[in-house]
Protein backbone atom coordinates (compact mmCIF):
# COMPACT_ATOMS: atom_id res chain seq x y z
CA UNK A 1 20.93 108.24 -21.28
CA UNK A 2 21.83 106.69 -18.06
CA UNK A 3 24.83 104.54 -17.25
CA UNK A 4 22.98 102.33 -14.82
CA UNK A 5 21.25 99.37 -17.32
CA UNK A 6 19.21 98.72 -14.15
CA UNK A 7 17.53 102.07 -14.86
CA UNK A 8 16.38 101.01 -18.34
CA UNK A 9 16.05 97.22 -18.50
CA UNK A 10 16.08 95.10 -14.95
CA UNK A 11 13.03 94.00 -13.75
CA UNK A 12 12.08 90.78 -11.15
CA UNK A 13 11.72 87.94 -12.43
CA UNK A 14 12.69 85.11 -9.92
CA UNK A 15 12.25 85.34 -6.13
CA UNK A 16 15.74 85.17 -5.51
CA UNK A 17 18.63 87.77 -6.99
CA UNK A 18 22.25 87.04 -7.23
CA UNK A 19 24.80 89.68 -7.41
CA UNK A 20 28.23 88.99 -8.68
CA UNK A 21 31.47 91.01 -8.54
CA UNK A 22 33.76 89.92 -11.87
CA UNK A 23 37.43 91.16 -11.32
CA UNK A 24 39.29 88.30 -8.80
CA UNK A 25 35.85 86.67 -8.02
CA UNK A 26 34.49 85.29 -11.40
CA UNK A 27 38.03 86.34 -13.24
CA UNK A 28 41.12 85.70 -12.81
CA UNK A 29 41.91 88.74 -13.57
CA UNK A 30 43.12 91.17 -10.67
CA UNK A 31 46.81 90.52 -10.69
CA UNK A 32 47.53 90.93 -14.52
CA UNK A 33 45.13 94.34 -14.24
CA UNK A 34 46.93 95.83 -11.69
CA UNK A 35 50.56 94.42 -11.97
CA UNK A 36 50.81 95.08 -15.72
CA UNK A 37 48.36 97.95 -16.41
CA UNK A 38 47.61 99.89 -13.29
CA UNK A 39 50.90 99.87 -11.58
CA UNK A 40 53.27 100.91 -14.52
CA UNK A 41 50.54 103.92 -15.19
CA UNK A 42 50.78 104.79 -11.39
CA UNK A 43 54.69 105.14 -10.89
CA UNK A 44 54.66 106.70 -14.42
CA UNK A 45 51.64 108.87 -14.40
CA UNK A 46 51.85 109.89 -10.74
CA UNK A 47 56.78 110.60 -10.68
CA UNK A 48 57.25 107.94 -8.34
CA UNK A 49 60.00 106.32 -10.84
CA UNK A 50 62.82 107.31 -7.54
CA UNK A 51 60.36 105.20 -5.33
CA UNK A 52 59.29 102.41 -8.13
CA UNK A 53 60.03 99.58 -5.95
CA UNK A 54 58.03 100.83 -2.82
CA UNK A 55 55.08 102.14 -5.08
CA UNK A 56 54.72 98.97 -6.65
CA UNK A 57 54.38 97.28 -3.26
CA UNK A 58 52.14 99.73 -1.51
CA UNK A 59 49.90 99.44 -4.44
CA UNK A 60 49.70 95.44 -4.64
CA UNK A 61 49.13 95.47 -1.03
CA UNK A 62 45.93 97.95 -1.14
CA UNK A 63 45.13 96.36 -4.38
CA UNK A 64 45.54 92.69 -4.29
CA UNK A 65 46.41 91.61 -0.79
CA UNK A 66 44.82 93.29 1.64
CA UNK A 67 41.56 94.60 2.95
CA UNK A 68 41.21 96.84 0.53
CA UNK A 69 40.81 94.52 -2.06
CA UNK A 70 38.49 95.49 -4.51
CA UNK A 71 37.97 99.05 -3.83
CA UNK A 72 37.03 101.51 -6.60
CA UNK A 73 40.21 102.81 -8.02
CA UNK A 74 40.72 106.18 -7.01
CA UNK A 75 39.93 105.30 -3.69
CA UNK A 76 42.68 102.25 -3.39
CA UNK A 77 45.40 104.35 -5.35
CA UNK A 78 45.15 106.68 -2.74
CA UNK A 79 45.58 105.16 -0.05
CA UNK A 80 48.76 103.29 -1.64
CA UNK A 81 49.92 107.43 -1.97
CA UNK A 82 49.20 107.15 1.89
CA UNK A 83 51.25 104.56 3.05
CA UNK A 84 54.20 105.06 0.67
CA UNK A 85 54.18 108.63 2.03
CA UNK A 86 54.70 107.28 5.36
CA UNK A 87 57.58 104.57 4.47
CA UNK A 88 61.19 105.42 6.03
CA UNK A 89 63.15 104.14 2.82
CA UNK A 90 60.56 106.64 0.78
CA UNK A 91 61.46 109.67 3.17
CA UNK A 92 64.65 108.91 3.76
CA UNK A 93 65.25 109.63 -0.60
CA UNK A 94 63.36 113.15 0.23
CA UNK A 95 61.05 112.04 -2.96
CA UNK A 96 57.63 114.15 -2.96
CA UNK A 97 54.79 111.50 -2.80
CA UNK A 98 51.51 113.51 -4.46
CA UNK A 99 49.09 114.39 -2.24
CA UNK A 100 46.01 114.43 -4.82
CA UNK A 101 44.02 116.59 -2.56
CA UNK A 102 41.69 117.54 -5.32
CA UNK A 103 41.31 113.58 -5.79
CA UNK A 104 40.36 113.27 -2.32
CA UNK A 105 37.71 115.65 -1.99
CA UNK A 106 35.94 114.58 -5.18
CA UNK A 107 36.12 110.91 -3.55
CA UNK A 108 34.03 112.58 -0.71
CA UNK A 109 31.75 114.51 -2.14
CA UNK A 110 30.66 111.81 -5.24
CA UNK A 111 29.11 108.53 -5.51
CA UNK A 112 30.08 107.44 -8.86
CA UNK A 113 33.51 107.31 -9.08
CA UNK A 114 34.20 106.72 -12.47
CA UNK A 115 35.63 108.23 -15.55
CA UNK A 116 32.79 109.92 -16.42
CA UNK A 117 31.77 112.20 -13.84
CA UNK A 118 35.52 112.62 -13.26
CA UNK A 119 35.54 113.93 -17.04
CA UNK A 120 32.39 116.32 -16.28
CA UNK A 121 34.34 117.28 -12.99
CA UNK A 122 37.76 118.30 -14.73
CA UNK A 123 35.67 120.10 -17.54
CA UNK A 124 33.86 121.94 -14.52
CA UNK A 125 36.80 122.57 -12.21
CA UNK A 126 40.15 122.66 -14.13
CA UNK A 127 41.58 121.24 -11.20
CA UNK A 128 44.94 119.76 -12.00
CA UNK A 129 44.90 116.77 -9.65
CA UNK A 130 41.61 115.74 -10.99
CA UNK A 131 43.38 115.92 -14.74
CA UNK A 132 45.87 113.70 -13.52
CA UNK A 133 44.11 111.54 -11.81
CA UNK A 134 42.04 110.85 -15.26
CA UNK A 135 45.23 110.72 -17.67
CA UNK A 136 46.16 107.92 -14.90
CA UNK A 137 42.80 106.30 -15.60
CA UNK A 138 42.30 106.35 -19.17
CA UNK A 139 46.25 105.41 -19.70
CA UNK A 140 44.81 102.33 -17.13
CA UNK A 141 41.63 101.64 -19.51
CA UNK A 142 43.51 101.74 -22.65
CA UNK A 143 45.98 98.98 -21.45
CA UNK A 144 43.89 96.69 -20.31
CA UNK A 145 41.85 96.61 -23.59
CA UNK A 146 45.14 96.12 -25.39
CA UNK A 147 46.30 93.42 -23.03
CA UNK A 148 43.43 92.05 -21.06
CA UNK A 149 41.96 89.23 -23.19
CA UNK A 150 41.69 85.17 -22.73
CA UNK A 151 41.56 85.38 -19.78
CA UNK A 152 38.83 83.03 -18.62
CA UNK A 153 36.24 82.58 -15.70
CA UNK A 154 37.50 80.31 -12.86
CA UNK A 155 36.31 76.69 -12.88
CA UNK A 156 32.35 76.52 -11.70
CA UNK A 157 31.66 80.27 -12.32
CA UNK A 158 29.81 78.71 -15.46
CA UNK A 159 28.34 76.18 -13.98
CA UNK A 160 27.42 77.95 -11.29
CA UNK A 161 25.69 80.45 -13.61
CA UNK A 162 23.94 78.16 -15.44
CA UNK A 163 22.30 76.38 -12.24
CA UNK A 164 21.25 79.57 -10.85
CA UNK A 165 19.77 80.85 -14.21
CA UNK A 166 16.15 79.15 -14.27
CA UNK A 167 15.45 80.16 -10.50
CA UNK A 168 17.28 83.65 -10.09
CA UNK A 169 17.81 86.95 -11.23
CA UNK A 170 21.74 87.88 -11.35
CA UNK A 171 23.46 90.73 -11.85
CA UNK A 172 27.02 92.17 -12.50
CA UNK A 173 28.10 94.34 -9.23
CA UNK A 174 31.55 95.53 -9.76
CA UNK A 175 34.00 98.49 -9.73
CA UNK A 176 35.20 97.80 -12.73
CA UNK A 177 34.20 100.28 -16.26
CA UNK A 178 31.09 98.94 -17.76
CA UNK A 179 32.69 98.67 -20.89
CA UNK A 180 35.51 96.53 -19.66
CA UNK A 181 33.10 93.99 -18.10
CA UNK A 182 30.90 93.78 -21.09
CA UNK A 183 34.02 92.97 -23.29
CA UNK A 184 35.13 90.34 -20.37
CA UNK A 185 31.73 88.90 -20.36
CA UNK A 186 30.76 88.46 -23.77
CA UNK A 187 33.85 87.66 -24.47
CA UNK A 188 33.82 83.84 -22.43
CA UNK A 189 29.65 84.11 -23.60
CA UNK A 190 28.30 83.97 -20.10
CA UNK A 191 26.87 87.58 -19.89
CA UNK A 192 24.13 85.47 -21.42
CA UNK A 193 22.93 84.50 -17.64
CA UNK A 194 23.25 87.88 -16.00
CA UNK A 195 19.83 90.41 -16.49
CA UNK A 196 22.42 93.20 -16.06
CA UNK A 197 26.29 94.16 -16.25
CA UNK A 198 26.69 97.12 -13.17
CA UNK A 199 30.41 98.93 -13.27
CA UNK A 200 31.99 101.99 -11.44
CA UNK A 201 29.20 104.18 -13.67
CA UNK A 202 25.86 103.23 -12.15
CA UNK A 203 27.34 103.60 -8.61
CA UNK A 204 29.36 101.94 -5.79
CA UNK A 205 28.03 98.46 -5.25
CA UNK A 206 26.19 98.78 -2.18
CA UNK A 207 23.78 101.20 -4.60
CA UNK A 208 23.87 98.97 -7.37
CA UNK A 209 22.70 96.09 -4.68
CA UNK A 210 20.92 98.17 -3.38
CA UNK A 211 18.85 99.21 -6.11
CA UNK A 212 17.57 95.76 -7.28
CA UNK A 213 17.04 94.44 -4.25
CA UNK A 214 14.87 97.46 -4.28
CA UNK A 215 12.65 95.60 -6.65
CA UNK A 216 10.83 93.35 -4.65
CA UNK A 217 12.91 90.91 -2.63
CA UNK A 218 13.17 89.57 0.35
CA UNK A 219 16.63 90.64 2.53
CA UNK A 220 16.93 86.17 2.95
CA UNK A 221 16.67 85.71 -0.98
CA UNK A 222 19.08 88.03 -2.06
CA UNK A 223 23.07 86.88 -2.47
CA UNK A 224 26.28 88.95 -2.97
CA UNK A 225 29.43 86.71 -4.36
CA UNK A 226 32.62 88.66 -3.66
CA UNK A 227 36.26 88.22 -3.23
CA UNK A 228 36.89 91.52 -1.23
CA UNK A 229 35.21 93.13 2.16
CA UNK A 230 34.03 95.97 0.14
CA UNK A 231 31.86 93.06 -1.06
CA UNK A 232 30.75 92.08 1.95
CA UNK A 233 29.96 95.36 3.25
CA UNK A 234 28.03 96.12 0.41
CA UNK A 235 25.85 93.09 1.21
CA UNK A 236 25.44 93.98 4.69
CA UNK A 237 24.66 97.84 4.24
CA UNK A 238 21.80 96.61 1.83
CA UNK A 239 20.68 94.02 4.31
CA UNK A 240 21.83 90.69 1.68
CA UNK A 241 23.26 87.48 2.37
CA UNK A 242 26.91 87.07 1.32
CA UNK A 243 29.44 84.45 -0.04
CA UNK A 244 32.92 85.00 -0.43
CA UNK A 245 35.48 83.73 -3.16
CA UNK A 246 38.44 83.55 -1.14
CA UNK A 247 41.79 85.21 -2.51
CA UNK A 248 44.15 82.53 -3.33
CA UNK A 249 41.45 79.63 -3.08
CA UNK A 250 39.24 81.01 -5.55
CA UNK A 251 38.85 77.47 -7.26
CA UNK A 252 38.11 75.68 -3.97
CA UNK A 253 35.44 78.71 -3.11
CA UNK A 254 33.43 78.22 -6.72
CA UNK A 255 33.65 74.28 -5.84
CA UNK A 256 32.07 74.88 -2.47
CA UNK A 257 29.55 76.87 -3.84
CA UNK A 258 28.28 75.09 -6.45
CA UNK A 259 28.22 71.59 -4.69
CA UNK A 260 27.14 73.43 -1.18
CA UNK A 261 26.67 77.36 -0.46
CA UNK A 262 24.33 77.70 -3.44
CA UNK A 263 21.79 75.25 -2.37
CA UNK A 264 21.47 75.67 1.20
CA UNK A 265 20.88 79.46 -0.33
CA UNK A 266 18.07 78.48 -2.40
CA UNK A 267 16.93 75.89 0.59
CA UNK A 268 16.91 79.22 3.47
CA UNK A 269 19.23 77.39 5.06
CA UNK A 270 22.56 79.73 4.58
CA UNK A 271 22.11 82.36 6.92
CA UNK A 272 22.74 81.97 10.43
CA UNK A 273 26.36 79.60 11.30
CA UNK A 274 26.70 78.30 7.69
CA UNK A 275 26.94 81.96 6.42
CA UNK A 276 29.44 82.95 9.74
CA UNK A 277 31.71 79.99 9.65
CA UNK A 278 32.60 80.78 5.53
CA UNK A 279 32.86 84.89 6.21
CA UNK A 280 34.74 84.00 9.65
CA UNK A 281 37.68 81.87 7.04
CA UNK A 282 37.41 85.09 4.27
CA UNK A 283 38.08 87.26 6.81
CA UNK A 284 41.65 85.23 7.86
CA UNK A 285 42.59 85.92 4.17
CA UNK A 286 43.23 89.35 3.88
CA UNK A 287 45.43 91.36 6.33
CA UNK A 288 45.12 95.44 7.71
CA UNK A 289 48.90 95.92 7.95
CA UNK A 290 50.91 95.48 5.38
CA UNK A 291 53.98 93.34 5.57
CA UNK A 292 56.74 95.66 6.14
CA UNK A 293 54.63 97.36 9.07
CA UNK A 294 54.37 93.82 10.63
C-alpha cells in the first residue's frame, strides 16, 4: 500500500489547489520540535556531548534560522555535522564530528527520505551510519509524540482554511512523518479542509506539488504557503505561485493573507509585483551565514 494518499484518494475538484507546509507555517511548532526533541537526540545519539553547546547552535541555525529552514531532516542534520566540523572552538577540543558518509550517499541517491525506506535501506545494507542515523530518528519521532501536543495553528490558518475550502483543493506538503501531521491535524480538527495530508513518505515537496498539480491545473491557479525557501523552490520547480509565512512574523503573514494575498490569488491578480514584493521581504528573513561566521 502506498504512502502517498494522493495515490489512492486525491482527485480535482476546484480549479484552484492550495498546498500547505504545517511545521513553522500553519504550527507553531518548529522551535519546541527541534529544541526539545531533535537537538537532545542529536548531541546524544550522534557523541557530540564535548561539543553540546556548538551542536546545539549549528543545528538551530540550519534548522530554525537560516536558509535551510525546513529541509527534510537528514539533509539539515547534516549539514549542522558540516559546519560544526569546521568551527575553531570544535577543533581546537580535537572532538571527532561524524562524518555519516553512508547518510550522505543515501541522501543522493533517494527521493523519499523518510523512515521508511531508511528502514528497508539498513535491512538491505547493514550500513552502520544508516543504523544510526534511524535510532536518531525514531528516538526524534518518539519524543515528539510524547511531548508535542496543544500546540495550536497560528491565528487565521483556520480561517484561512475555511475561506479557501468551497473554491479550492488543498493539500498538506510537508517534511514532516505522515503520522505526526495527521495527529497535529486532527488534533486542532482542521484536517477536515485539506483533500490530503503529504509527509517525508510520499516524497520531497516539489513531487508532492508536483504530483497534484499534475491533475489538471493551471501553473496561475496553483499556491504553495511556506515558511522556508525549500518551500519556495518547490513552488517554482513545479511552475506554482508562492506565499510565504515569514519566520518571526508568522501572525502578521496569516493576517496578510487572509485579508489580502488570498484574494488577489483567487482574482489572478498575485503574480507578477504583488507576488515579488512579499518573496523579496521573506527572503530578508533568513540568513546564509550563520552568526559566528559573520
Amino acid at each position: 500500500m502506498s504512502d502517498n494518499p494522493l495515490d489512492t484518494n486525491f482527485q480535482k475538484k476546484n480549479e484552484f489547489l492550495i498546498g500547505i507546509d504545517s511545521d513553522g507555517c500553519a504550527f507553531d511548532s518548529m522551535e519546541i520540535k527541534h529544541k526539545e526533541c531533535f537537538i537532545p537526540n542529536f548531541i546524544n545519539y550522534f557523541g557530540l556531548q564535548p561539543i553540546s553547546k556548538y551542536a546545539r547552535e549549528a543545528a538551530e541555525f540550519t534548522n530554525l534560522y537560516s536558509k535551510w529552514r525546513g529541509a527534510n531532516r537528514f539533509i539539515s542534520y547534516t549539514l549542522a555535522l558540516d559546519l560544526l566540523e569546521e568551527r575553531p572552538e570544535v577543533q581546537s577540543r580535537k572532538v571527532s564530528v561524524p562524518k555519516l558518509q553512508g547518510v550522505r550517499d543515501w541522501i543522493e541517491r533517494e527521493t523519499k527520505l523518510g523512515n521508511p525506506t531508511l528502514t528497508a535501506e539498513v535491512e538491505k545494507t547493514k550500513d552502520a551510519d544508516l543504523e544510526l542515523a534511524l535510532k536518531w530518528s525514531l528516538a526524534v519521532n518518539e519524543m515528539i509524540a510524547d511531548m508535542v501536543h496543544d500546540v495550536p495553528p497560528y491565528p487565521n490558518v483556520r480561517e484561512s482554511l475555511m475561506k479557501l475550502d468551497p473554491v479550492a483543493d488543498m493539500i498538506v506538503c510537508s517534511a514532516t512523518p505522515n503520522e505526526a501531521l495527521n495527529k497535529e491535524w486532527e488534533e486542532h480538527d482542521i484536517a477536515q479542509f485539506v483533500d490530503a495530508i503529504c509527509g517525508q513518505e510520499a516524497g520531497s515537496k516539489k513531487e508532492t506539488l508536483g504530483q497534484a498539480k499534475a491533475c489538471g491545473y493551471e501553473a496561475d491557479k496553483v499556491l504553495m504557503i511556506g515558511d522556508a525557501p525549500g518551500d519556495m523552490k518547490a513552488a517554482e520547480a513545479v511552475g506554482a505561485l508562492f506565499y510565504p509565512i515569514n519566520p518571526g512574523a508568522e501572525e502578521a503573514s496569516w493576517e496578510r493573507f487572509i485579508g489580502e494575498a488570498c484574494d488577489k490569488f483567487l482574482k489572478g491578480e498575485y503574480a507578477g509585483e504583488y507576488q515579488a514584493k512579499v518573496i523579496a521581504e521573506f527572503d530578508s528573513y533568513l540568513p546564509e551565514l550563520p552568526p559566528w561566521k559573520r
